[in-house]
PDB file of N, CA and C in Angstrom:
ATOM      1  N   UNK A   1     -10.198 -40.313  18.331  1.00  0.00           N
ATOM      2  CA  UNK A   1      -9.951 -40.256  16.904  1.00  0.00           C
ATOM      3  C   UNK A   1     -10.180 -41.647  16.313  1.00  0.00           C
ATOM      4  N   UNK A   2     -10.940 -41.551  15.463  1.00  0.00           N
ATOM      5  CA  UNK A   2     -10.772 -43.084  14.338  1.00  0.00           C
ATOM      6  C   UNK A   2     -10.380 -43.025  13.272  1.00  0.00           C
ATOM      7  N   UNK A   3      -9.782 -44.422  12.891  1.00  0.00           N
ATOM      8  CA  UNK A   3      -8.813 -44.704  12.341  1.00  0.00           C
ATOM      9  C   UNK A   3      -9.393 -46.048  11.098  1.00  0.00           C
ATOM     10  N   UNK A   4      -9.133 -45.310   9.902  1.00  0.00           N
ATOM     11  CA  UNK A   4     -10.018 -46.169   8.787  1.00  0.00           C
ATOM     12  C   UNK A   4      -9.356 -46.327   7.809  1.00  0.00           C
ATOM     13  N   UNK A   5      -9.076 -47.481   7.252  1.00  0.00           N
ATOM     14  CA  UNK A   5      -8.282 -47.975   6.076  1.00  0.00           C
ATOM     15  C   UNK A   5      -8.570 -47.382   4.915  1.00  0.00           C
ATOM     16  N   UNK A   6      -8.029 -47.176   3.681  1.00  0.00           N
ATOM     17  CA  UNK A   6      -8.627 -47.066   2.264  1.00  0.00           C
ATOM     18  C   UNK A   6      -7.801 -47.005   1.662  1.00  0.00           C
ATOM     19  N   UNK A   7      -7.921 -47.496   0.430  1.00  0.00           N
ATOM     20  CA  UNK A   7      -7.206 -48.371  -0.812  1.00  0.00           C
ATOM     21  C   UNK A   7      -7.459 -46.914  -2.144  1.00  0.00           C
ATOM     22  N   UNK A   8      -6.580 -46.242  -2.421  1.00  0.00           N
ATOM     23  CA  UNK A   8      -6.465 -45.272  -3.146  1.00  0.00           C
ATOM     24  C   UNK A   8      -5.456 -45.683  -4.427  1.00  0.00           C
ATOM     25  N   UNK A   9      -5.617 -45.041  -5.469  1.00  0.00           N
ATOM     26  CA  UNK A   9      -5.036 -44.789  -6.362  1.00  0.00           C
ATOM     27  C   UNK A   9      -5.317 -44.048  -7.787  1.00  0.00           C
ATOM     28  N   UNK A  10      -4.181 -43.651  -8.489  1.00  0.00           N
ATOM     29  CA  UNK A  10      -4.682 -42.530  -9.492  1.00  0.00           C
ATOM     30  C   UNK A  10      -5.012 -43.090 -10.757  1.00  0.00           C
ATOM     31  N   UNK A  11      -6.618 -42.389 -11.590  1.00  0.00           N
ATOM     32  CA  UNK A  11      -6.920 -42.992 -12.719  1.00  0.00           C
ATOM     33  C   UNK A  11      -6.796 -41.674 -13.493  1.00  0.00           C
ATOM     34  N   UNK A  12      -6.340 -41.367 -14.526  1.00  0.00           N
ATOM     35  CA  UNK A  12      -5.491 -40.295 -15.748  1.00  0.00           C
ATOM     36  C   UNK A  12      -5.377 -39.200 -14.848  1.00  0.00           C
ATOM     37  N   UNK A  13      -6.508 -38.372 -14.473  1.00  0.00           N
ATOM     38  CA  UNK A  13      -6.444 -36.998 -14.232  1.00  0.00           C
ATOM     39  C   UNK A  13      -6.893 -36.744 -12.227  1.00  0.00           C
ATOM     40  N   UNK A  14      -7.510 -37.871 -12.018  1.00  0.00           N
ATOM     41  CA  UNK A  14      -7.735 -37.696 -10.811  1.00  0.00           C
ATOM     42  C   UNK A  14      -7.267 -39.208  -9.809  1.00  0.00           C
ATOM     43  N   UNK A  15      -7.682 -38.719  -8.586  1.00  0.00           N
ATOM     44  CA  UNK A  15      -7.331 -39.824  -7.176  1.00  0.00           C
ATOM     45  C   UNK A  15      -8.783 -40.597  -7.191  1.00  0.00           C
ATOM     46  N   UNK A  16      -8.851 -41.759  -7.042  1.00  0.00           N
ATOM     47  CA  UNK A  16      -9.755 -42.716  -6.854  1.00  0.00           C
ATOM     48  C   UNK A  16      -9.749 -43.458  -5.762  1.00  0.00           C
ATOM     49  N   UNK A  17     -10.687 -43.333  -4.689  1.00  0.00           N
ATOM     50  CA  UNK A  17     -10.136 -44.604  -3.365  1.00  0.00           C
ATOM     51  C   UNK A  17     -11.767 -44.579  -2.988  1.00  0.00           C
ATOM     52  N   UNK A  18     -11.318 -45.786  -2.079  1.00  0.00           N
ATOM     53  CA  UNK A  18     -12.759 -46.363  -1.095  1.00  0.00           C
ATOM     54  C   UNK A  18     -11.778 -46.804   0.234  1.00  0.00           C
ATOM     55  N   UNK A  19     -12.889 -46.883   1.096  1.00  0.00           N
ATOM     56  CA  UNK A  19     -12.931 -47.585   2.613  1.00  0.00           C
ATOM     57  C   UNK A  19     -12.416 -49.039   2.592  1.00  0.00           C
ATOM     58  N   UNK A  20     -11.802 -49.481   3.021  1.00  0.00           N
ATOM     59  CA  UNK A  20     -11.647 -51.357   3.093  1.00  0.00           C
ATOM     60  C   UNK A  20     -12.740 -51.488   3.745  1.00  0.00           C
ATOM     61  N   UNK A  21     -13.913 -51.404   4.801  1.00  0.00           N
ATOM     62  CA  UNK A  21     -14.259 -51.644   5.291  1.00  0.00           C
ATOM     63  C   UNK A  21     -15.982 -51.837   4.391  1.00  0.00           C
ATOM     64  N   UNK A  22     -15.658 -50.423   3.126  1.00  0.00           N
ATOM     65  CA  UNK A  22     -16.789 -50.602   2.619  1.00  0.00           C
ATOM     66  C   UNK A  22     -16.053 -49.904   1.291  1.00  0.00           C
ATOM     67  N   UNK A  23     -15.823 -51.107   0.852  1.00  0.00           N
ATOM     68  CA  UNK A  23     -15.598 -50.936  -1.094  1.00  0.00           C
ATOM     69  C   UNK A  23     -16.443 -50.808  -1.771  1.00  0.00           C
ATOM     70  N   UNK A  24     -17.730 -50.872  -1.575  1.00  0.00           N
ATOM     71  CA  UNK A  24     -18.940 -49.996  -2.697  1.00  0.00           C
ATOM     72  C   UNK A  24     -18.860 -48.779  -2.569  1.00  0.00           C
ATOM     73  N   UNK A  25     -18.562 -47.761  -1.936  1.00  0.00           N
ATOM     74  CA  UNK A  25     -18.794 -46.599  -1.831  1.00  0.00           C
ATOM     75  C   UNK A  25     -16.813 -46.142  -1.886  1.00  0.00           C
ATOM     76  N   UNK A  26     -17.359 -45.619  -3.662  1.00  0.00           N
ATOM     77  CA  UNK A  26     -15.928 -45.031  -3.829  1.00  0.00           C
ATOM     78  C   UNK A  26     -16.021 -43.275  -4.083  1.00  0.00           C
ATOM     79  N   UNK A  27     -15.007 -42.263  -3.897  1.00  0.00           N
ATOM     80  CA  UNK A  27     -15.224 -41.478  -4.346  1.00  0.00           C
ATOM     81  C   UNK A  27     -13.984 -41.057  -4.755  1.00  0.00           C
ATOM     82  N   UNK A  28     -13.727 -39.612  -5.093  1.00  0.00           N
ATOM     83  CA  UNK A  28     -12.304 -39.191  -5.590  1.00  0.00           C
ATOM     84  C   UNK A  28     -12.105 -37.832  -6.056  1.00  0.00           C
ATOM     85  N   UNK A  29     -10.731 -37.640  -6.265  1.00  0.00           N
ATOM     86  CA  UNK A  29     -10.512 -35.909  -6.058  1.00  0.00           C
ATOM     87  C   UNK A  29      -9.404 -35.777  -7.160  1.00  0.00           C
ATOM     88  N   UNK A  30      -9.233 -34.094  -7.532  1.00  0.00           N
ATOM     89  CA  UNK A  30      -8.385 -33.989  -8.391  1.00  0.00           C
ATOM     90  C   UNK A  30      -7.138 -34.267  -7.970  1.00  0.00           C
ATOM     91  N   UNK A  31      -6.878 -33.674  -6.602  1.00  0.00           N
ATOM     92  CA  UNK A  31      -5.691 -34.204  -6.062  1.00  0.00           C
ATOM     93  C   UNK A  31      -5.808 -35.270  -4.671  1.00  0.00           C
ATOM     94  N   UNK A  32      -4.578 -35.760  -4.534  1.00  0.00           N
ATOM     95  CA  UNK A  32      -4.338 -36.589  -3.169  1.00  0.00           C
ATOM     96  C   UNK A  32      -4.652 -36.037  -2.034  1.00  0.00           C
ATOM     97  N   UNK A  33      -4.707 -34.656  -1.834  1.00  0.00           N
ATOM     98  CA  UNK A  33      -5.367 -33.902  -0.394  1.00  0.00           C
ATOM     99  C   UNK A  33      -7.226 -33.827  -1.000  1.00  0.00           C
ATOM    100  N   UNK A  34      -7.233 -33.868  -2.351  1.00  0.00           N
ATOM    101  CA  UNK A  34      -8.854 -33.304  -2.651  1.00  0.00           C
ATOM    102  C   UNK A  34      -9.603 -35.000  -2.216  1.00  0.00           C
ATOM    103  N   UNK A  35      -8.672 -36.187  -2.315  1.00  0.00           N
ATOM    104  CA  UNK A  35      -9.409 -37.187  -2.193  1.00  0.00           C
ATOM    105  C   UNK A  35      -9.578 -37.484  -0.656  1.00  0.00           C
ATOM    106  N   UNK A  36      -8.460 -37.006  -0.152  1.00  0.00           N
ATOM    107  CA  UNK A  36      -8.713 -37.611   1.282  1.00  0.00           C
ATOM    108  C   UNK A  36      -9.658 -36.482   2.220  1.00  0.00           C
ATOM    109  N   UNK A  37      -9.638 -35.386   1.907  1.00  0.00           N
ATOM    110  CA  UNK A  37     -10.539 -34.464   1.827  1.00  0.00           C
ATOM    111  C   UNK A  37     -12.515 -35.389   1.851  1.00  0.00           C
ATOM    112  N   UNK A  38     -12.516 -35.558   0.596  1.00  0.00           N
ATOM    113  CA  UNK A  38     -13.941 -36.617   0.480  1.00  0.00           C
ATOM    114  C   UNK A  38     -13.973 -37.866   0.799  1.00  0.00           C
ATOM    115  N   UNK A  39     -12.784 -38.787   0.889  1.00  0.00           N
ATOM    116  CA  UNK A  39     -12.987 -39.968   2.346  1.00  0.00           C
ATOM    117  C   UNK A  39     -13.781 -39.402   3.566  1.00  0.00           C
ATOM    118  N   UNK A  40     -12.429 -38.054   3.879  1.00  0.00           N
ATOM    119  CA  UNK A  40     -13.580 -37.764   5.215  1.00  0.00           C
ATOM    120  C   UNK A  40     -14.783 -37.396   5.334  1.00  0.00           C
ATOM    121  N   UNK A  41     -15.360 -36.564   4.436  1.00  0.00           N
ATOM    122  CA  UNK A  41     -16.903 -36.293   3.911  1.00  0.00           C
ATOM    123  C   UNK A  41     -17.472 -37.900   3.878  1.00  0.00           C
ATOM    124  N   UNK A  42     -16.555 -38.691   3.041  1.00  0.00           N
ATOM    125  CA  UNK A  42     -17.763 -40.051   2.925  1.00  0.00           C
ATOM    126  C   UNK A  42     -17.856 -40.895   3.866  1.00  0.00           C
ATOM    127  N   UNK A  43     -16.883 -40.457   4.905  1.00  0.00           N
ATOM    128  CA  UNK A  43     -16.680 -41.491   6.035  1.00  0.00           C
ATOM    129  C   UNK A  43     -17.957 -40.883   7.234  1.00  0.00           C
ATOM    130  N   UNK A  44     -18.485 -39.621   7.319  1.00  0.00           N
ATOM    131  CA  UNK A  44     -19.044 -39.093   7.737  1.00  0.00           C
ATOM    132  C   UNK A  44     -20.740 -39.414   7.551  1.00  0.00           C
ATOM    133  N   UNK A  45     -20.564 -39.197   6.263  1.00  0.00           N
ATOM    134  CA  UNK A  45     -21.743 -39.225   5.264  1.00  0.00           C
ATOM    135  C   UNK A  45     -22.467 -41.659   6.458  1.00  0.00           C
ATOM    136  N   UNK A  46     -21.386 -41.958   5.327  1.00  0.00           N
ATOM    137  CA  UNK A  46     -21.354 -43.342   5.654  1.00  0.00           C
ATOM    138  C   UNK A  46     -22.231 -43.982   7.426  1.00  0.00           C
ATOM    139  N   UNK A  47     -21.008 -43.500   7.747  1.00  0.00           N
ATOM    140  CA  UNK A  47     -21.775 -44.200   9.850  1.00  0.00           C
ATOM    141  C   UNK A  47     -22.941 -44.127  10.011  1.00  0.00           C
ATOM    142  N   UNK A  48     -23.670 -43.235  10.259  1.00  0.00           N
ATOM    143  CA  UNK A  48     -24.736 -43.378  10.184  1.00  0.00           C
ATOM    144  C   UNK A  48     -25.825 -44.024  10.102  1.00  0.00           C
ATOM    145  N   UNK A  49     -25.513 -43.822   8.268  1.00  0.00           N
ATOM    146  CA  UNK A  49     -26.658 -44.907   7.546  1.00  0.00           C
ATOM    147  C   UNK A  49     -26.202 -46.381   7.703  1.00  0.00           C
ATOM    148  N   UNK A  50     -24.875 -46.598   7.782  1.00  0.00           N
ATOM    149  CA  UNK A  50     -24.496 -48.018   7.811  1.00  0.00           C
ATOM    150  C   UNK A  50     -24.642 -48.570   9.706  1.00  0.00           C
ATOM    151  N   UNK A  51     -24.394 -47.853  10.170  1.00  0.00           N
ATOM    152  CA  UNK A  51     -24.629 -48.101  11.529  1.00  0.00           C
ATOM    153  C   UNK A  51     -26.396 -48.560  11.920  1.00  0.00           C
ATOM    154  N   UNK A  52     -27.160 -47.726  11.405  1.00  0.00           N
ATOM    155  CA  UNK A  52     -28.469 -47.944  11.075  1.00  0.00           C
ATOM    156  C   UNK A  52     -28.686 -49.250  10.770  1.00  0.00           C
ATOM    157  N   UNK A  53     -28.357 -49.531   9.519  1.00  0.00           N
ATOM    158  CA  UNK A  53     -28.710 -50.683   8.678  1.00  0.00           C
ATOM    159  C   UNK A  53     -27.904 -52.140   9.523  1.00  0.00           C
ATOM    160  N   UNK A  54     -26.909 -51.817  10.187  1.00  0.00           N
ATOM    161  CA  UNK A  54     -26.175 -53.333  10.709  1.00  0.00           C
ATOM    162  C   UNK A  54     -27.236 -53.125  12.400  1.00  0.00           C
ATOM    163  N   UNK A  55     -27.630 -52.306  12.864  1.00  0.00           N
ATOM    164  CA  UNK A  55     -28.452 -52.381  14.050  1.00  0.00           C
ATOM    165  C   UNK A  55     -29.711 -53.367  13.155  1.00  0.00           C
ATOM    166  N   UNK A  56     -30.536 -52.954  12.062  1.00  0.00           N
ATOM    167  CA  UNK A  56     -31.188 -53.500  12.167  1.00  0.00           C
ATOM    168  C   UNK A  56     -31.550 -54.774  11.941  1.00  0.00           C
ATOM    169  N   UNK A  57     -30.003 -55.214  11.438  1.00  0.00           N
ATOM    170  CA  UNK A  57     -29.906 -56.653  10.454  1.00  0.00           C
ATOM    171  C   UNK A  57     -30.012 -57.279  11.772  1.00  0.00           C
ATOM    172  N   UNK A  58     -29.416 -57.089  12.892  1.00  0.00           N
ATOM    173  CA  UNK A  58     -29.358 -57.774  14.243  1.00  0.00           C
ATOM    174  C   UNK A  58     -30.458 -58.257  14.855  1.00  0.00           C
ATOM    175  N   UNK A  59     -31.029 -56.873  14.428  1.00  0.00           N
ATOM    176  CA  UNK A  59     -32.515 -57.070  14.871  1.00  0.00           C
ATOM    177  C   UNK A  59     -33.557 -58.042  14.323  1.00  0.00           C
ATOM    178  N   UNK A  60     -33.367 -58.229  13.302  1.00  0.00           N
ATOM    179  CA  UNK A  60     -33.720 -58.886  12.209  1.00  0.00           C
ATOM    180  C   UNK A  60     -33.303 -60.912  12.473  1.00  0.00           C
ATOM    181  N   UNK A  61     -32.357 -60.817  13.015  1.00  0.00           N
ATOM    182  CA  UNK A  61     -31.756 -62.345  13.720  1.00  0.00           C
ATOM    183  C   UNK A  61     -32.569 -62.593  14.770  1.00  0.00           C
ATOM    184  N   UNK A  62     -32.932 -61.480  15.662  1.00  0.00           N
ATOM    185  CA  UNK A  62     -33.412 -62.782  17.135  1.00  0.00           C
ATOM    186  C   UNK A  62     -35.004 -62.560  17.075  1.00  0.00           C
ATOM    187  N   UNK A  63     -35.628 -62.096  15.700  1.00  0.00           N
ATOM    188  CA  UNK A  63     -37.245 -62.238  15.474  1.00  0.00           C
ATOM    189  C   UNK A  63     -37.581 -63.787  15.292  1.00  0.00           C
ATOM    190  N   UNK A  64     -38.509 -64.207  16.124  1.00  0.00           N
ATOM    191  CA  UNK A  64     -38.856 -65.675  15.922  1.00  0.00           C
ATOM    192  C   UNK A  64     -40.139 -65.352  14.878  1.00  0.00           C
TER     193      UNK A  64
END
């Protein structure tokens, strides 16, 4: 199981949060189960492409 931070809170009518790990990518729900609901969708969504992109930055360091 993993285990991922995020910084939530409510703006008038709905839940608003992001990842600590990645505060550009916010999303949000009508309720507190609808938001953490789409963390997990965005946390899903997220690995991937970000896992992708930090492999290649690496890669990108030991090119002479």
């Amino acid at each position: 199981m993993t285990t991922a931070r995020y910084v939530y809170w409510q703006d008038g009518e709905y839940w608003v949060g992001y990842f600590e790990e990645y505060p550009d990518y916010m999303t949000q729900g009508e309720s507190l189960e609808d938001l953490r609901e789409s963390l997990i969708d965005l946390y899903h969504d997220l690995r991937p492409i970000l896992a992708a992109q930090e492999e290649h930055s690496h890669s990108d360091r030991y090119r002479h």
